[in-house]
C-alpha atoms as a PDB file:
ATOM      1  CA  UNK A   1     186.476  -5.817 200.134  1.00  0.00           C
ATOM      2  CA  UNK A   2     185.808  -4.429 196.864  1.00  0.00           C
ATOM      3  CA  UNK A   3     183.406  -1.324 197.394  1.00  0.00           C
ATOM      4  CA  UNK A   4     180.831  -1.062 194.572  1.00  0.00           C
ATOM      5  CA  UNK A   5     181.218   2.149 192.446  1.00  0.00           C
ATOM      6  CA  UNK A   6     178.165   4.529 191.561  1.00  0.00           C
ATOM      7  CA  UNK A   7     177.448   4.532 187.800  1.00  0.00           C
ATOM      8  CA  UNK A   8     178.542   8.092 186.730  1.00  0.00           C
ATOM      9  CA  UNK A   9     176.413   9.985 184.639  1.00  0.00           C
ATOM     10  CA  UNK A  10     176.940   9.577 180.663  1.00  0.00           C
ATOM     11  CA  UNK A  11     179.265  12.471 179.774  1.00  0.00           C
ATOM     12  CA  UNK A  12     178.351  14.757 176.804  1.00  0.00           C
ATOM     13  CA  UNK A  13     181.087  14.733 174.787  1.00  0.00           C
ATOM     14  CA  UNK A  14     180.813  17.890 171.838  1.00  0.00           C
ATOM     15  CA  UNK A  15     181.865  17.599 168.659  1.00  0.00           C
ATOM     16  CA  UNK A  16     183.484  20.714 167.537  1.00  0.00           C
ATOM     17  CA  UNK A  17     183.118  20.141 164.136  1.00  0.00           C
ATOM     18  CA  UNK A  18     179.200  19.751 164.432  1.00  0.00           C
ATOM     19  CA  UNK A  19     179.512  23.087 166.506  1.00  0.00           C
ATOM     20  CA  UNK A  20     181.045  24.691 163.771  1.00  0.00           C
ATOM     21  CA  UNK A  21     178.995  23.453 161.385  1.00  0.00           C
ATOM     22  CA  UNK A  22     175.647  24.989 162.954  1.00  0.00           C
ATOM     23  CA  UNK A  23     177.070  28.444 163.548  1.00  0.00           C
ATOM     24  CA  UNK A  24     178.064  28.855 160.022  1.00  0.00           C
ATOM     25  CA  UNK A  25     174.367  27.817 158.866  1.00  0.00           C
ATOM     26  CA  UNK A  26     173.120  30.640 161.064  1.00  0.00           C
ATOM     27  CA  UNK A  27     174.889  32.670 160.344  1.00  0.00           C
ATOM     28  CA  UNK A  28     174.165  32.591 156.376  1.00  0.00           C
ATOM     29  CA  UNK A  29     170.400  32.518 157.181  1.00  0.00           C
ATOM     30  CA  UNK A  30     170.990  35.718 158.706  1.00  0.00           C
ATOM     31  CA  UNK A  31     173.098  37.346 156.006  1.00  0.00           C
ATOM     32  CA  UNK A  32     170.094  35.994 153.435  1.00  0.00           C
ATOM     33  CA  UNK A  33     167.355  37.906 155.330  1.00  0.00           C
ATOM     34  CA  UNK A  34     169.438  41.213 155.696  1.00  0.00           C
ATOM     35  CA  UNK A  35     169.912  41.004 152.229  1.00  0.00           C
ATOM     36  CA  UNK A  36     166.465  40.340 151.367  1.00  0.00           C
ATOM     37  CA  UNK A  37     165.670  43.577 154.089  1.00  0.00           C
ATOM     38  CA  UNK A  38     167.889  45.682 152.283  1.00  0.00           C
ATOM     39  CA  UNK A  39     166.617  44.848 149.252  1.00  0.00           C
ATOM     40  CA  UNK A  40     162.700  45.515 149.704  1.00  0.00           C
ATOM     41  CA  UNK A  41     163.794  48.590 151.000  1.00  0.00           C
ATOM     42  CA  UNK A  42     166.347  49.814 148.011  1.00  0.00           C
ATOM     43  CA  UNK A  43     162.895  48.922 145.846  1.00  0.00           C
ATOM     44  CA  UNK A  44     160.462  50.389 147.627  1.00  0.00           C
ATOM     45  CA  UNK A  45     156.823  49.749 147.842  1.00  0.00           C
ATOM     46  CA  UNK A  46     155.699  46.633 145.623  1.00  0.00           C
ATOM     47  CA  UNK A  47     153.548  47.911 142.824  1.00  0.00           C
ATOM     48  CA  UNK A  48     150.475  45.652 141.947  1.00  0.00           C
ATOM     49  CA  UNK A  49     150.713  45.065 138.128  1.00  0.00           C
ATOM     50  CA  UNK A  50     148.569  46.544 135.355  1.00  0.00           C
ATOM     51  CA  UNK A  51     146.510  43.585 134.973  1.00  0.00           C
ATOM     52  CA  UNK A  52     145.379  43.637 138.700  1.00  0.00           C
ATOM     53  CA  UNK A  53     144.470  47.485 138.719  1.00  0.00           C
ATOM     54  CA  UNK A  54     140.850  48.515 138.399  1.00  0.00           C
ATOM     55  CA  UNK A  55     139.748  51.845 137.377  1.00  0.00           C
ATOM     56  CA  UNK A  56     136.732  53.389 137.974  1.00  0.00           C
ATOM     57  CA  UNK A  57     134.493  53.875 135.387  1.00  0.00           C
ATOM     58  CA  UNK A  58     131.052  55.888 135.581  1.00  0.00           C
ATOM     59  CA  UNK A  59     128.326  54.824 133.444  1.00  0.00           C
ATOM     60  CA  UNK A  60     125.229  56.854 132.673  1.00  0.00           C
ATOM     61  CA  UNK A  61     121.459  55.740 132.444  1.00  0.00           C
ATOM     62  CA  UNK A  62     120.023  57.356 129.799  1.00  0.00           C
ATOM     63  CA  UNK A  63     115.614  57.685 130.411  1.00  0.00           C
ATOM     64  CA  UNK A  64     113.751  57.825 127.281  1.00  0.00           C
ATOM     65  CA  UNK A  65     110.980  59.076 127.051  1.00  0.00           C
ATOM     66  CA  UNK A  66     107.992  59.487 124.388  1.00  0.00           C
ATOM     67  CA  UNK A  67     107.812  63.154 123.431  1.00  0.00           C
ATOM     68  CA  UNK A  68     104.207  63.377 122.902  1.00  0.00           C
ATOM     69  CA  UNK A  69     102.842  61.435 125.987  1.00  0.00           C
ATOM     70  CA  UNK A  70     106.081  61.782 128.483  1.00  0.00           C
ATOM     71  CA  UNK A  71     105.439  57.964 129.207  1.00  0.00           C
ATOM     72  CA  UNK A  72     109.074  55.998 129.727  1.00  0.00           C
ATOM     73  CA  UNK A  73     109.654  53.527 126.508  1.00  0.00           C
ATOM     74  CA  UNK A  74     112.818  52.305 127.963  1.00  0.00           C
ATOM     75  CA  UNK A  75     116.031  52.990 130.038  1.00  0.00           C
ATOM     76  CA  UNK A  76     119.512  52.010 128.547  1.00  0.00           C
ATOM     77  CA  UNK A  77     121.624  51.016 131.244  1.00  0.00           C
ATOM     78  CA  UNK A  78     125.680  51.236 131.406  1.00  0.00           C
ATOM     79  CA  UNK A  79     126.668  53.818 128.559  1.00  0.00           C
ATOM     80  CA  UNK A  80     130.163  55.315 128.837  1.00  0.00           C
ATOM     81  CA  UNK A  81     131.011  58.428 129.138  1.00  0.00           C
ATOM     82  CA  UNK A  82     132.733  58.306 125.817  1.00  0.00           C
ATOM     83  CA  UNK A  83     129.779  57.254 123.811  1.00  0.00           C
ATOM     84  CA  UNK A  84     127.282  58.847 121.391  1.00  0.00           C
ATOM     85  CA  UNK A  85     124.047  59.914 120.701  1.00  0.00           C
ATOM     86  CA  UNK A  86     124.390  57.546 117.550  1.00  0.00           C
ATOM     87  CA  UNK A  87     125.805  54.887 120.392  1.00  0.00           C
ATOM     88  CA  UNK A  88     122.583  55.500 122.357  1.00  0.00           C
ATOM     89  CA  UNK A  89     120.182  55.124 119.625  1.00  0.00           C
ATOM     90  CA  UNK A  90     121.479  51.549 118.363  1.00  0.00           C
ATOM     91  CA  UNK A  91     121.539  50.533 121.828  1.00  0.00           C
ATOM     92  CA  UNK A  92     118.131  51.966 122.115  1.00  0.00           C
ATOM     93  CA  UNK A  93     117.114  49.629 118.989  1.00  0.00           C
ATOM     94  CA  UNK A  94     118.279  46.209 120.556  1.00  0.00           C
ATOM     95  CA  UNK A  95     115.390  47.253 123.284  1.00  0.00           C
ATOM     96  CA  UNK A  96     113.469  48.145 121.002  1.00  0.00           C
ATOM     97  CA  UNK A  97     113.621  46.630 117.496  1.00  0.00           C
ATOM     98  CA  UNK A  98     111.041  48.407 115.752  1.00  0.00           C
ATOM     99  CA  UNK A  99     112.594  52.014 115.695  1.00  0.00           C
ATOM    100  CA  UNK A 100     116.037  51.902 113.987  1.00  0.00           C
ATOM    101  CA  UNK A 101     118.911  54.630 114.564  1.00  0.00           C
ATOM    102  CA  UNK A 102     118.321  56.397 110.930  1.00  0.00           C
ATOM    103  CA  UNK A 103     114.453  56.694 112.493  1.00  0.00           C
ATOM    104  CA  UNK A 104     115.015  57.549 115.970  1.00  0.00           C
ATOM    105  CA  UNK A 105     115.011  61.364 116.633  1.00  0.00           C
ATOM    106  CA  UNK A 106     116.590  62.203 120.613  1.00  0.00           C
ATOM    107  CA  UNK A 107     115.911  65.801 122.128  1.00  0.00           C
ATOM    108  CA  UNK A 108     117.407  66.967 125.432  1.00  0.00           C
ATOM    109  CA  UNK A 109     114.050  68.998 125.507  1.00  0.00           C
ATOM    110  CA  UNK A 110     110.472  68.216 124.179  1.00  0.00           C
ATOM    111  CA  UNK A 111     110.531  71.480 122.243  1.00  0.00           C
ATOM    112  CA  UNK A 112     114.422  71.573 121.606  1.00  0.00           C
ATOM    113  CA  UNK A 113     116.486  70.536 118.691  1.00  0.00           C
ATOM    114  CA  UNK A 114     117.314  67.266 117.703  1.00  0.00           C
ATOM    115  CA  UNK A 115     120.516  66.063 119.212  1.00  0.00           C
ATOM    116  CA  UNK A 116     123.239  65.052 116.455  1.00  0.00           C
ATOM    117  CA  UNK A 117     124.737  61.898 116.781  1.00  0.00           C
ATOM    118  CA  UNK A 118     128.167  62.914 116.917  1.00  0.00           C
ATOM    119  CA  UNK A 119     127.373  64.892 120.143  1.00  0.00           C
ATOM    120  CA  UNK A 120     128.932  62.830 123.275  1.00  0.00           C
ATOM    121  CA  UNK A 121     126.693  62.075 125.800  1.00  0.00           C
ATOM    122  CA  UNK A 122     128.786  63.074 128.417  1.00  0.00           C
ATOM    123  CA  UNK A 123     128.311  66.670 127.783  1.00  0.00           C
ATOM    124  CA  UNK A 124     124.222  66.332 128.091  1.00  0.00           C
ATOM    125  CA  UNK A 125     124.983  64.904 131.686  1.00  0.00           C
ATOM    126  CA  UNK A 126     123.788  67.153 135.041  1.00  0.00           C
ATOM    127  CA  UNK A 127     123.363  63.279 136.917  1.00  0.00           C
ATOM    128  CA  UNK A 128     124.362  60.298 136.389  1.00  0.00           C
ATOM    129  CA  UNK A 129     120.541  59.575 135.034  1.00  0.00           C
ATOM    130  CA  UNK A 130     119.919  61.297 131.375  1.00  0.00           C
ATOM    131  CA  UNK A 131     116.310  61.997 130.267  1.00  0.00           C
ATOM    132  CA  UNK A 132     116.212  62.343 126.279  1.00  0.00           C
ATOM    133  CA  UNK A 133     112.644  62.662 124.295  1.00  0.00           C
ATOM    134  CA  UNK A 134     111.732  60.361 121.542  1.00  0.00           C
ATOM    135  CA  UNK A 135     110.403  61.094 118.226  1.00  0.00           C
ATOM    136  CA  UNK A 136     109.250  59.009 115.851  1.00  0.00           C
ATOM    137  CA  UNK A 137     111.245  60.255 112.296  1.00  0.00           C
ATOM    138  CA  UNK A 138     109.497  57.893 110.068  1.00  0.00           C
ATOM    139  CA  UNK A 139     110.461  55.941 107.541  1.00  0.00           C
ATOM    140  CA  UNK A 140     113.930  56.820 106.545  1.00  0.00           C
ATOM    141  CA  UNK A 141     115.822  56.357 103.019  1.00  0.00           C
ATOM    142  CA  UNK A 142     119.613  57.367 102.353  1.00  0.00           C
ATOM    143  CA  UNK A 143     120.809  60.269 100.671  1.00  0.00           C
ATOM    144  CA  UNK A 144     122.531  58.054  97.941  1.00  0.00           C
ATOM    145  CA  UNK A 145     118.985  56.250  97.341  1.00  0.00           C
ATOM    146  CA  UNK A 146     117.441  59.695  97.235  1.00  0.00           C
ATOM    147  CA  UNK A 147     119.407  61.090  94.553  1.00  0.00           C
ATOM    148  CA  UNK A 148     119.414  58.199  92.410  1.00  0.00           C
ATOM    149  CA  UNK A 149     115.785  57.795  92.210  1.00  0.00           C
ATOM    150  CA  UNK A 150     115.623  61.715  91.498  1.00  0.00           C
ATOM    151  CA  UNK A 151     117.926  61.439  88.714  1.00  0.00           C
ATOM    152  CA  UNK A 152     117.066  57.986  87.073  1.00  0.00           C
ATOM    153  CA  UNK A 153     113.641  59.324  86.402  1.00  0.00           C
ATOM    154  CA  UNK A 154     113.453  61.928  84.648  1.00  0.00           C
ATOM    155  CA  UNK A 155     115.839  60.015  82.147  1.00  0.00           C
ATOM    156  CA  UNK A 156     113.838  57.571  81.581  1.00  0.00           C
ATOM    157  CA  UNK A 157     110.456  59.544  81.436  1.00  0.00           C
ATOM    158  CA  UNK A 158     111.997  62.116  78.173  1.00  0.00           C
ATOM    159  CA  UNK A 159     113.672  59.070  76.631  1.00  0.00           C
ATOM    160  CA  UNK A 160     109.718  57.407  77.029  1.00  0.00           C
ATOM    161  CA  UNK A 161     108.442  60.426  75.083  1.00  0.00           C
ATOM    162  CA  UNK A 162     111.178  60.587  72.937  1.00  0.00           C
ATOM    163  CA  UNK A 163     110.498  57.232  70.943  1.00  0.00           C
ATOM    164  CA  UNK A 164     106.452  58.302  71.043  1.00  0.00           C
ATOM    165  CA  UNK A 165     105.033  55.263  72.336  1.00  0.00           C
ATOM    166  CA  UNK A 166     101.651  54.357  71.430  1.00  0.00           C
ATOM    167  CA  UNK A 167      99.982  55.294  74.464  1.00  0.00           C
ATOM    168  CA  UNK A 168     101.004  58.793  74.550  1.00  0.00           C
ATOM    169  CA  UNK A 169     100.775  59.847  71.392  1.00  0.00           C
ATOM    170  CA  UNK A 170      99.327  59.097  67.976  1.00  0.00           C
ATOM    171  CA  UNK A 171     101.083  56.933  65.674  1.00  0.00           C
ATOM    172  CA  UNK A 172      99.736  57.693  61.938  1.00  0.00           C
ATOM    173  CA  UNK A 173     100.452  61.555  63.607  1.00  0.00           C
ATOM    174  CA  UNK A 174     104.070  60.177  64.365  1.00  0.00           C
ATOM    175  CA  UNK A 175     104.639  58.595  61.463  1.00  0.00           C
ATOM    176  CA  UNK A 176     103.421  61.525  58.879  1.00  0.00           C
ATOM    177  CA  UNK A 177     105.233  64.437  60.598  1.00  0.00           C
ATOM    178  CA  UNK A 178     109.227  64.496  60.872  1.00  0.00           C
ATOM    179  CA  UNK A 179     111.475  65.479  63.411  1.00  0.00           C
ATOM    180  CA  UNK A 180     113.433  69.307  63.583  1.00  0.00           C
ATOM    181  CA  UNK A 181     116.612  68.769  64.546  1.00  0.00           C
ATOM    182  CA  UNK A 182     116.679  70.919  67.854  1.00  0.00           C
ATOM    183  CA  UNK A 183     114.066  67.759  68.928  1.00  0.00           C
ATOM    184  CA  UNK A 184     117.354  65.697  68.626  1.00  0.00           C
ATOM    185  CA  UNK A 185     119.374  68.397  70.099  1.00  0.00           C
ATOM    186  CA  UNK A 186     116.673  68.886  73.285  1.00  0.00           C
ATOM    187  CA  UNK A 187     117.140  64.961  74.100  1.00  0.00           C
ATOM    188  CA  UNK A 188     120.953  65.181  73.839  1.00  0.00           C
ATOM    189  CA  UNK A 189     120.877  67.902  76.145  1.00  0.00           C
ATOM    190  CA  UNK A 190     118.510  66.536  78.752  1.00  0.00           C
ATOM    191  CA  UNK A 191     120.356  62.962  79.053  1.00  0.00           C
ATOM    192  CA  UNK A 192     123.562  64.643  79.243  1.00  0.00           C
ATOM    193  CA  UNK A 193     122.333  66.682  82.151  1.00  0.00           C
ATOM    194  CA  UNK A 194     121.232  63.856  84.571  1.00  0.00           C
ATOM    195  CA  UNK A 195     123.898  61.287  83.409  1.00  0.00           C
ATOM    196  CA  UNK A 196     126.429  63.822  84.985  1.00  0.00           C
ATOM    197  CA  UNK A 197     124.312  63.976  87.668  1.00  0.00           C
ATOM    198  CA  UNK A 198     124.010  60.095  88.394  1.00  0.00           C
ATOM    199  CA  UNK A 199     128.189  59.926  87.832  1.00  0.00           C
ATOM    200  CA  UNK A 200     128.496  62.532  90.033  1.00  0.00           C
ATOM    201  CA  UNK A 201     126.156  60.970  92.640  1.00  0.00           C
ATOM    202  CA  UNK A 202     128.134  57.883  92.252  1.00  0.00           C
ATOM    203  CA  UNK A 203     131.714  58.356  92.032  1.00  0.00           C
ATOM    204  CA  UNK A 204     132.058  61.882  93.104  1.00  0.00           C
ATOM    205  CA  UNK A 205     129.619  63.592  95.830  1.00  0.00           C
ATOM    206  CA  UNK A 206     130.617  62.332  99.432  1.00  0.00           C
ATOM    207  CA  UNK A 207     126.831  62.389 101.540  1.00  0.00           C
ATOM    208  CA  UNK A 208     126.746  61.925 105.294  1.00  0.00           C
ATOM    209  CA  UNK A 209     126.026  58.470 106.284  1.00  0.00           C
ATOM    210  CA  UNK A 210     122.582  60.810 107.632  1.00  0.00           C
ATOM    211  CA  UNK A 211     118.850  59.644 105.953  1.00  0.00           C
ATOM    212  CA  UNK A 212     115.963  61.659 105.226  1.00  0.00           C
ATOM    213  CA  UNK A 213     111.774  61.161 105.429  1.00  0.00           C
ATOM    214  CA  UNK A 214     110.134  59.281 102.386  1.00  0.00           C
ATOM    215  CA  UNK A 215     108.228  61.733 101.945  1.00  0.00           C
ATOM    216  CA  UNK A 216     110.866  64.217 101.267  1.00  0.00           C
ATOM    217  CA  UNK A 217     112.322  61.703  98.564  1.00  0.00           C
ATOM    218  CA  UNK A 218     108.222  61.532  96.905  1.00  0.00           C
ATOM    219  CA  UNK A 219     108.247  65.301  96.673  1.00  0.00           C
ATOM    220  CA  UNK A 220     111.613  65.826  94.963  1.00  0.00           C
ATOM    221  CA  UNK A 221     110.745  62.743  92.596  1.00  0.00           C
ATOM    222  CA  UNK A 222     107.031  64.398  91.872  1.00  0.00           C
ATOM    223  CA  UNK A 223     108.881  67.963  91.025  1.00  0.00           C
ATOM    224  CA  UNK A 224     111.688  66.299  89.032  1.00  0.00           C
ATOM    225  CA  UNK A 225     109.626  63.633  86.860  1.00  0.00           C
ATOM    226  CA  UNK A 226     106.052  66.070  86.816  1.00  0.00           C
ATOM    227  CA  UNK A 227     108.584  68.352  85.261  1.00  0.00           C
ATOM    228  CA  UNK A 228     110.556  66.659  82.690  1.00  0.00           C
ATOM    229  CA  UNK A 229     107.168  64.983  81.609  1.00  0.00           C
ATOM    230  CA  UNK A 230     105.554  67.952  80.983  1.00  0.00           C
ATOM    231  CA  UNK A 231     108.204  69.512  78.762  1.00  0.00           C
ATOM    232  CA  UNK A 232     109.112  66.117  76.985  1.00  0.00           C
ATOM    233  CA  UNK A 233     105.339  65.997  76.305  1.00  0.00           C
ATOM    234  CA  UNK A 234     105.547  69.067  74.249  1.00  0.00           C
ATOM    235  CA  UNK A 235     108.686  69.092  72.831  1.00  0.00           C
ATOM    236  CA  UNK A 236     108.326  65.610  71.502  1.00  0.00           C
ATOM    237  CA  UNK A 237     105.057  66.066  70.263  1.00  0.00           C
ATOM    238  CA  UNK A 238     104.247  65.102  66.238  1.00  0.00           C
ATOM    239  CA  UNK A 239     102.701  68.282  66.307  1.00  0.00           C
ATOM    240  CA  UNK A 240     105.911  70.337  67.470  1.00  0.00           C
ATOM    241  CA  UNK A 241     107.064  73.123  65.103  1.00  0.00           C
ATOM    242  CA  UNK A 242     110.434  74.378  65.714  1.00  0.00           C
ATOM    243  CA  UNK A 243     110.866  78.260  67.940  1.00  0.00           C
ATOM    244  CA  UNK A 244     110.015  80.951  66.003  1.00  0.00           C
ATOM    245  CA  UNK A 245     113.789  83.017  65.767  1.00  0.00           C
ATOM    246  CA  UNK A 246     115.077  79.453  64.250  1.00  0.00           C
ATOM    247  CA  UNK A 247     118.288  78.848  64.613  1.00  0.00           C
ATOM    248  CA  UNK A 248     119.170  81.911  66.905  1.00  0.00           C
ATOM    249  CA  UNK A 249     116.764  80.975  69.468  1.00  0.00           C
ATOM    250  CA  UNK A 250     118.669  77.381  69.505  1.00  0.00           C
ATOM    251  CA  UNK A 251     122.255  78.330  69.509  1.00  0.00           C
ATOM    252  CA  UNK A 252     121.833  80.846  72.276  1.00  0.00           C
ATOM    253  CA  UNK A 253     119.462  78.175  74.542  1.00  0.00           C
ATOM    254  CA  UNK A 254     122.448  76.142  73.602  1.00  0.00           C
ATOM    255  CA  UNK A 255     125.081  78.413  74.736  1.00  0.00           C
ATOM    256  CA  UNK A 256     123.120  79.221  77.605  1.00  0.00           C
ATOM    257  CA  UNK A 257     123.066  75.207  79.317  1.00  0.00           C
ATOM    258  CA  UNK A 258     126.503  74.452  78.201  1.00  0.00           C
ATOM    259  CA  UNK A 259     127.745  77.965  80.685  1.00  0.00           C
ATOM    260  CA  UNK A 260     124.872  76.876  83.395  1.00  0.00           C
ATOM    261  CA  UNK A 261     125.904  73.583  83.684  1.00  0.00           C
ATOM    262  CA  UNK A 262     128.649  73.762  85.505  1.00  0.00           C
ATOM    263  CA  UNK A 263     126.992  75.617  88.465  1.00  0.00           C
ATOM    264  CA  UNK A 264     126.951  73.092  91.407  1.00  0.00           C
ATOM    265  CA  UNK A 265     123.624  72.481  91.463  1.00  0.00           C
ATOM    266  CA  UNK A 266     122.712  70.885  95.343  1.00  0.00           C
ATOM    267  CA  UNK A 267     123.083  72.964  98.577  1.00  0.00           C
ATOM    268  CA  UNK A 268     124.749  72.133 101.775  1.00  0.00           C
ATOM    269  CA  UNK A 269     121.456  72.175 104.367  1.00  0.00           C
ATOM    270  CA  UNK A 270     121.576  71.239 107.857  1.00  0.00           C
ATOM    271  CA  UNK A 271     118.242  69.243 108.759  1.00  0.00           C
ATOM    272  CA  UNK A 272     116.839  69.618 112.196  1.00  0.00           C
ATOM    273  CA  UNK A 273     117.305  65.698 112.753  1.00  0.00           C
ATOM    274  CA  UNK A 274     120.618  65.523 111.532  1.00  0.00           C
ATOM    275  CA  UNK A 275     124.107  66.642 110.317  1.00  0.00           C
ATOM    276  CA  UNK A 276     124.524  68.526 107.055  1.00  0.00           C
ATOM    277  CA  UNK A 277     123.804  66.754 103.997  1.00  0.00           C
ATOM    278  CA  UNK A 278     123.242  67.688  99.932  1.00  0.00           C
ATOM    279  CA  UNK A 279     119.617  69.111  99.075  1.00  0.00           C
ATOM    280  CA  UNK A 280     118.479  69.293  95.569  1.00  0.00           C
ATOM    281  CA  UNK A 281     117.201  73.149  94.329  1.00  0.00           C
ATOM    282  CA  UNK A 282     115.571  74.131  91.585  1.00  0.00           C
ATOM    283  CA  UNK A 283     117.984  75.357  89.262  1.00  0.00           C
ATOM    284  CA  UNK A 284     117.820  77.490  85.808  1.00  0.00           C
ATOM    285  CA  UNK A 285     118.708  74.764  83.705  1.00  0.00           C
ATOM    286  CA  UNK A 286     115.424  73.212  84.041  1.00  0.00           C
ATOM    287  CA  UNK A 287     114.081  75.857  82.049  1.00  0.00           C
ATOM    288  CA  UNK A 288     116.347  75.956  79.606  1.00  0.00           C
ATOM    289  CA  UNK A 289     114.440  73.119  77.949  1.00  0.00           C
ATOM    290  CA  UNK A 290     111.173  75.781  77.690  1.00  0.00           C
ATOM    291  CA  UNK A 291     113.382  77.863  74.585  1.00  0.00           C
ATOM    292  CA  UNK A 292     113.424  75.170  72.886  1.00  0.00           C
ATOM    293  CA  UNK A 293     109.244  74.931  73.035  1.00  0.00           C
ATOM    294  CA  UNK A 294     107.414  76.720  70.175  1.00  0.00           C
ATOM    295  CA  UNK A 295     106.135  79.683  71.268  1.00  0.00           C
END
């Protein structure tokens, strides 16, 4: 009899070179991580780059207020600490278009000085909130403007009187009677005057980019031109006789504005609204012109 065998269990056979295969792949997955260990630690902490850093930056609200009434006009939001007065006040014109910097006057006080507009705003800061007063400066006109218009007109005005128009004086009168010399000389001297002064107000003389009232510009232009039209009015006149030392009384007003006129003739001021500038003076040349006048 033939006795029927039990099926045996499939053996596992192992393949050593599969076995050897998988340790070795371990095995370099673990070197690869210790190295990668070793290396985060040899560099430290991982520092985030400058383009992912944020700073912190304080900005100020600067309150404006009217001076007069106290009532808020406006608040300008988000100033940095590294801007201006002059940086406040042309942000202060986008909100409100009517009042632009060269007008706008700022005080830390209602009775205190005006603030410059170089100051930084930074050092006006107690809070992160500013209050600043408003005034009202008017209507403003640059210092180049102001000079130029000063100058140009009393030019024109003696060079009017000069050629004796119709309408100032009388022609047979201007005709009939001839001219002295020192009327010649007087006209050579005045042009010569405020043509330097125009060159010089051109090409020379560095102002502040600061501005001044109107009104100061019509009171320097009603001294300059009232002036040189009332000696041009005389001195030009038909009826002009020459001074009454002749030529001595010439050559020594002559002498006398060739050694004034180089004296600097403007003075460094310092406005309450603004940095310093150049203000015009009265100066002795402008009465040179009255030697030259019969007396």
């Amino acid at each position: 009899m033939h006795q029927r065998q039990k099926p045996s269990a499939p053996e596992h056979t192992s393949d050593p070179a599969a076995d050897g295969g998988a340790l070795s792949m371990s095995h370099n997955d673990s070197r690869s991580l210790l190295n990668f260990s070793q290396l985060v630690l040899s560099a430290g902490q991982i520092k985030p780059s400058p383009g992912l850093k944020h700073s912190k930056i304080t900005y100020f609200e600067v309150e404006i207020l009217d001076v007069q009434s106290k009532k808020q006009i406006c608040i300008v939001d988000k100033v940095p600490p590294a801007s201006t007065v002059l940086d406040v006040k042309h942000k202060f014109h986008k909100a409100c278009p009517q009042w632009y910097p060269s007008r706008v006057g700022l005080q830390l006080e209602r009775n205190g000085p005006f603030l410059k507009d170089s100051i930084n705003i930074q050092s006006l800061a107690v809070s992160s909130i500013i209050t600043l007063y408003f005034t009202d400066l008017g209507q403003q006109v640059g210092w180049t403007t102001f000079f130029l218009t000063e100058y140009t007109g009393p030019l024109l005005i003696y060079l009017l009187f000069y050629i004796r128009l119709s309408t100032i004086y009388d022609q047979v009168e201007s005709r009939k009677n001839f001219r002295h010399p020192v009327v010649h000389l007087a006209c050579f001297c005045h042009c010569l005057h405020y043509i330097r002064h125009l060159l010089e107000t051109l090409f020379v003389h560095k102002f502040s980019e600061g501005h001044t009232p109107l009104k100061n510009m019509i009171k320097g232009c009603a001294f300059y031109w009232g002036f040189t039209s009332w000696i041009a009015y005389y001195i030009n006149h038909p009826r002009y006789t020459p001074p009454s030392f002749g030529h001595r009384q010439v050559s020594y007003a002559a002498l006398a504005f060739l050694e004034i006129k180089p004296v600097f003739q403007v003075q460094l001021t310092t406005p309450s609204h603004g940095s310093s500038c150049w203000c015009p003076v009265p100066t002795i040349h402008m009465r040179l012109g009255l030697g030259l006048v019969s007396q």
